[in-house]
Protein backbone atom coordinates (compact mmCIF):
# COMPACT_ATOMS: atom_id res chain seq x y z
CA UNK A 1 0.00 0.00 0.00
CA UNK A 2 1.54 3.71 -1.23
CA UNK A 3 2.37 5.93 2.12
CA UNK A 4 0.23 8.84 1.30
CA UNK A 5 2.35 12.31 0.32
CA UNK A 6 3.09 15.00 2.79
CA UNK A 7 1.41 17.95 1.17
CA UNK A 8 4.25 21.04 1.40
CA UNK A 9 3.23 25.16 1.39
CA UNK A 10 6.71 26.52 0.57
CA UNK A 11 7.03 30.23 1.81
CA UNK A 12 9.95 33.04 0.71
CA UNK A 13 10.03 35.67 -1.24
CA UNK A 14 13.47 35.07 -3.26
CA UNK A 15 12.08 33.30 -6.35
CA UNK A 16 15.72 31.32 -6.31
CA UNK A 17 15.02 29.96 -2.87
CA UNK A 18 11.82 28.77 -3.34
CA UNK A 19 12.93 27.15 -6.71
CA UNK A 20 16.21 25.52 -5.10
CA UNK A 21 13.95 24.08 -2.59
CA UNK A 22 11.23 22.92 -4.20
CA UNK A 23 14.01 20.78 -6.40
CA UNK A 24 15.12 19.41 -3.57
CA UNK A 25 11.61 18.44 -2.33
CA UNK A 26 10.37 17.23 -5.74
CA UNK A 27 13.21 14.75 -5.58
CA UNK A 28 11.53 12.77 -2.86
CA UNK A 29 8.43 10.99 -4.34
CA UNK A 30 6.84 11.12 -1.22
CA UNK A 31 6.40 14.55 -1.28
CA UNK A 32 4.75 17.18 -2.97
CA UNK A 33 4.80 20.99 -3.27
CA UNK A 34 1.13 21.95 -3.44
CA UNK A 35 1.33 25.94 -3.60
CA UNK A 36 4.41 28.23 -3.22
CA UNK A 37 3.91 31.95 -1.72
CA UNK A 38 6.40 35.11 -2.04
CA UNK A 39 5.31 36.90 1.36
CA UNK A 40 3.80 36.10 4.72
CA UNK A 41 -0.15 37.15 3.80
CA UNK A 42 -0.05 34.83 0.64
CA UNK A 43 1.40 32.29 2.73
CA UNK A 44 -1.52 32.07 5.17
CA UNK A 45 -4.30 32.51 2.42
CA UNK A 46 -2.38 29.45 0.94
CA UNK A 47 -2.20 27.22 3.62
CA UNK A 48 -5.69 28.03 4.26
CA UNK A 49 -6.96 26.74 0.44
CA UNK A 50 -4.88 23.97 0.71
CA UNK A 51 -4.64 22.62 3.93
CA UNK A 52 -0.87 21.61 3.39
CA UNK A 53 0.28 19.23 5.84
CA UNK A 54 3.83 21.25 6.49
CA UNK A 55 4.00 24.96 5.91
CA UNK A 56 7.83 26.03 5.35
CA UNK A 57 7.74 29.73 6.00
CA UNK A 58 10.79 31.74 5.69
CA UNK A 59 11.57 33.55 8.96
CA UNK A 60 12.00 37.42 6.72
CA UNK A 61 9.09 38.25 4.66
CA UNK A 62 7.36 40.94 3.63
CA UNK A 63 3.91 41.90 4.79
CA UNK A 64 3.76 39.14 7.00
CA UNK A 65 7.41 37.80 8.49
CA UNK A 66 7.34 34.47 8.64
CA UNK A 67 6.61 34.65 12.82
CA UNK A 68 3.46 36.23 12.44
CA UNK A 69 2.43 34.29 9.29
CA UNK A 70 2.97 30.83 11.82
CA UNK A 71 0.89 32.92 14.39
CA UNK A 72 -1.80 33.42 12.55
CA UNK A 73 -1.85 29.46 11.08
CA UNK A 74 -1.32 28.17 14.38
CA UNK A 75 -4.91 28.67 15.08
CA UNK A 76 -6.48 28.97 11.66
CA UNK A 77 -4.58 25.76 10.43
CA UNK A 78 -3.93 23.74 13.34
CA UNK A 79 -3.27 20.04 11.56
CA UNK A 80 -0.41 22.20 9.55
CA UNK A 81 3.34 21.61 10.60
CA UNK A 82 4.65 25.13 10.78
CA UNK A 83 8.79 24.73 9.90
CA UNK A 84 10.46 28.22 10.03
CA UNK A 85 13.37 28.53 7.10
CA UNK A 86 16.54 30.41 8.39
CA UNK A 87 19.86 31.59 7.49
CA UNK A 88 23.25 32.29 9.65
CA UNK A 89 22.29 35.76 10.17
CA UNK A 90 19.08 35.39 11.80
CA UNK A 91 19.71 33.71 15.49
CA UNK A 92 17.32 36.24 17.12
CA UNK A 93 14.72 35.73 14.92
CA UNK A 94 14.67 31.77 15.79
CA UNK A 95 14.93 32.91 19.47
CA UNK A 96 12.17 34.78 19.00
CA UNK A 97 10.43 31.78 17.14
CA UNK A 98 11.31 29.42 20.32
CA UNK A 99 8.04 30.71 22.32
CA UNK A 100 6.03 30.10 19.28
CA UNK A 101 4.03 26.58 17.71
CA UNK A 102 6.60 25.91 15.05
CA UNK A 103 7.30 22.66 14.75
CA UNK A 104 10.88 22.82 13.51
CA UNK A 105 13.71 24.80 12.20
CA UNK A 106 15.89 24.49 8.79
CA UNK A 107 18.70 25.91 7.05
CA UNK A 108 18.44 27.43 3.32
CA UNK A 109 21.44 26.03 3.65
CA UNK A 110 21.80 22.77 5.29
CA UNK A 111 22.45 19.50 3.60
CA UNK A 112 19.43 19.07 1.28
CA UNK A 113 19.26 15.25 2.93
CA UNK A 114 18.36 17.58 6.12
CA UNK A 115 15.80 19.24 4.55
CA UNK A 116 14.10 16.56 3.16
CA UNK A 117 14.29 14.71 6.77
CA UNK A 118 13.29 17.50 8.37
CA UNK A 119 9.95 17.82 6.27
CA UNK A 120 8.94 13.99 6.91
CA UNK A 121 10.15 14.51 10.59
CA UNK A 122 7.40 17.39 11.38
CA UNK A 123 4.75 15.81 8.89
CA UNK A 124 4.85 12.94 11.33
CA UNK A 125 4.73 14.50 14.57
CA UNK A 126 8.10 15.19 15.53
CA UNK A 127 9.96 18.33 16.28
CA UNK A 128 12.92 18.80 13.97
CA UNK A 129 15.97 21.21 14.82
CA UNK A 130 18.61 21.45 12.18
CA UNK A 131 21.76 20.20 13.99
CA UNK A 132 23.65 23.84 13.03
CA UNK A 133 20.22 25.75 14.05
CA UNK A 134 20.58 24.46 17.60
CA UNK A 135 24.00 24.83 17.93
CA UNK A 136 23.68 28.50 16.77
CA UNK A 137 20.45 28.71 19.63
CA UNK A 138 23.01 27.52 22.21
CA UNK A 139 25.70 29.77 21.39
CA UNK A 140 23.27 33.08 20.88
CA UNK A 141 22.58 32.16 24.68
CA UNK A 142 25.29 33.70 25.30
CA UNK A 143 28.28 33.47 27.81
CA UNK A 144 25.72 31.82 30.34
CA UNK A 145 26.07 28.31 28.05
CA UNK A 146 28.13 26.40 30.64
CA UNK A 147 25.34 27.53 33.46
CA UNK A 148 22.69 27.06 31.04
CA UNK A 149 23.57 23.46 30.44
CA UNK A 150 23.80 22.92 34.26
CA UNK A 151 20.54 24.20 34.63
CA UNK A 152 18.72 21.74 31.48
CA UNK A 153 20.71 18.86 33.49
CA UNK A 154 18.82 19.94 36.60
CA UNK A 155 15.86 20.43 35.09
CA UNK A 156 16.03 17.00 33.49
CA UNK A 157 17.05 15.27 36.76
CA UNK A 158 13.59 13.86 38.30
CA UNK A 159 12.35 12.00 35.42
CA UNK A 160 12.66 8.79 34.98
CA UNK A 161 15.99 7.02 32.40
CA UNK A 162 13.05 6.14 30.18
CA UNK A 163 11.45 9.84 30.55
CA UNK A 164 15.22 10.86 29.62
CA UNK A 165 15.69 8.56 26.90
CA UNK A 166 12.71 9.70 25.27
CA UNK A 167 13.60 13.46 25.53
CA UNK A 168 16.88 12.60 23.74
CA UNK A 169 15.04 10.87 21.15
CA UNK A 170 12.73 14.00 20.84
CA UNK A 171 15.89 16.49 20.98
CA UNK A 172 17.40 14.08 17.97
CA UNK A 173 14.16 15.04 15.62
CA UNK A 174 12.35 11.32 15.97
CA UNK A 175 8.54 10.79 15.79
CA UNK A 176 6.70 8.81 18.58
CA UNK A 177 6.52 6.21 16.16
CA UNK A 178 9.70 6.21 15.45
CA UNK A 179 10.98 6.26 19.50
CA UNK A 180 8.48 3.58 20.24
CA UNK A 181 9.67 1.02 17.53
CA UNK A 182 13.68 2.19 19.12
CA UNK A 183 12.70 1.39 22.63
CA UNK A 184 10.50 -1.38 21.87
CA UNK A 185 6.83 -0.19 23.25
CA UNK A 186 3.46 1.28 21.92
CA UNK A 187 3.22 4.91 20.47
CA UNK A 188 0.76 5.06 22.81
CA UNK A 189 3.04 4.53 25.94
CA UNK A 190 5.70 7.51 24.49
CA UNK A 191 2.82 10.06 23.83
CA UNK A 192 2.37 9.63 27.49
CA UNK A 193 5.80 10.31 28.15
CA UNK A 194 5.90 13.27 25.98
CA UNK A 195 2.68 14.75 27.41
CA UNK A 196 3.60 14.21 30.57
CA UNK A 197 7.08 15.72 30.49
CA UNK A 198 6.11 18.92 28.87
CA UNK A 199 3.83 18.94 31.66
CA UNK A 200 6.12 18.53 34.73
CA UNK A 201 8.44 20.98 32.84
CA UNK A 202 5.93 23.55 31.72
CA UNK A 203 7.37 23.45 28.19
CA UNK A 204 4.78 24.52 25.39
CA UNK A 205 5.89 22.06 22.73
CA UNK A 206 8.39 19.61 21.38
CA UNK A 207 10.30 22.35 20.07
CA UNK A 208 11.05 23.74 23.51
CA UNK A 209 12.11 20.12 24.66
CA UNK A 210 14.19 19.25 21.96
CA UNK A 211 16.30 22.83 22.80
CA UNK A 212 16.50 21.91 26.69
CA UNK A 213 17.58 17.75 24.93
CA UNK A 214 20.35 19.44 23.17
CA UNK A 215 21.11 22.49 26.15
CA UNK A 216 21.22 19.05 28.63
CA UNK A 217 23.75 17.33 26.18
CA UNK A 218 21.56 14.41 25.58
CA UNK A 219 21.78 14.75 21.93
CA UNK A 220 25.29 14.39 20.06
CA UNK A 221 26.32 14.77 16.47
């Protein structure tokens, strides 16, 4: 039986971009590019008419920026994977984006393996953080790193080795499918795990988790 596509909005307003992606993306048959928009307000009138099931918004656009577009879709679209698109330059912007409902962050670029990973990663429940995004998060955290990371090893302390091996899973950009079949138990049992940890943690999404995963050194590479 065919795995059915993940349905792709692809959002910036540099023609090249969006064609340089979209190559990439087309070269994976299970995924499609439905609709393609040059600025944040065409973006969400997109998403809405198509129902994509990941929107990749560049972080810098005009009208909208690419925060405000995911704002706006978090609640008007809320079965769409929001994945904000990012270059070098931009560390406050994803910063910024941390606090928000985006599922994931990506390089222009990254390796276009990465990108493609990244899309089936979010499309299927999982956070994704481009290994160079989060190292760039880290380091824009400034001179308080080494405390930082002290702190996310604190945090991380009362849960359980399972609880912990599940975060790292979630900090390394794997599904709850893909964690249960690695630790041999039911999606069910690592939804639970999830929920609960963001929870006890009073993190808003996987996003946040996978930062304080790679802040905690659980996740390597």
């Amino acid at each position: 039986m065919t795995e059915p596509r993940v349905r792709v909005l692809l959002a910036d307003d540099e023609a090249l971009i969006r064609a340089g992606i979209r190559a990439v993306l087309s070269a994976d048959p299970s995924i499609e590019v439905v609709a393609e928009a040059a600025d944040g307000h065409e973006a969400v009138e997109l998403a809405l008419r198509h129902r994509p099931d990941v929107a990749l918004l560049d972080i810098r656009m005009p009208r909208l920026d690419g925060l405000q577009a995911a704002e706006q879709l978090r609640t008007a679209a809320p079965d769409t994977a929001l994945v904000m698109l990012t270059t070098f330059s931009e560390d406050a912007y994803i910063v910024r984006a941390l606090d928000s409902g985006v599922s994931g962050f990506l390089l222009k670029s990254g390796d276009p393996r990465e990108l493609i990973a990244g899309v089936r990663a979010v499309a299927g429940g999982a956070a994704f953080l481009s290994p160079d995004v989060a190292r760039r998060v880290l380091t824009h955290l400034g001179t308080g790193r080494l405390s930082r990371a002290t702190e996310a090893r604190a945090r991380l302390a009362p849960l359980t080795d399972r609880e912990r091996e599940v975060v790292a899973r979630v900090g390394a950009g794997h599904s709850n499918a893909e964690i249960a079949a690695q630790l041999h138990v039911v999606e069910g049992t690592v939804k639970a795990h999830v929920s609960s940890v963001l929870a006890r943690l009073a993190l808003r999404n996987r996003v946040q988790l996978a930062v304080l995963a790679h802040e905690a050194g659980l996740v390597t590479g």
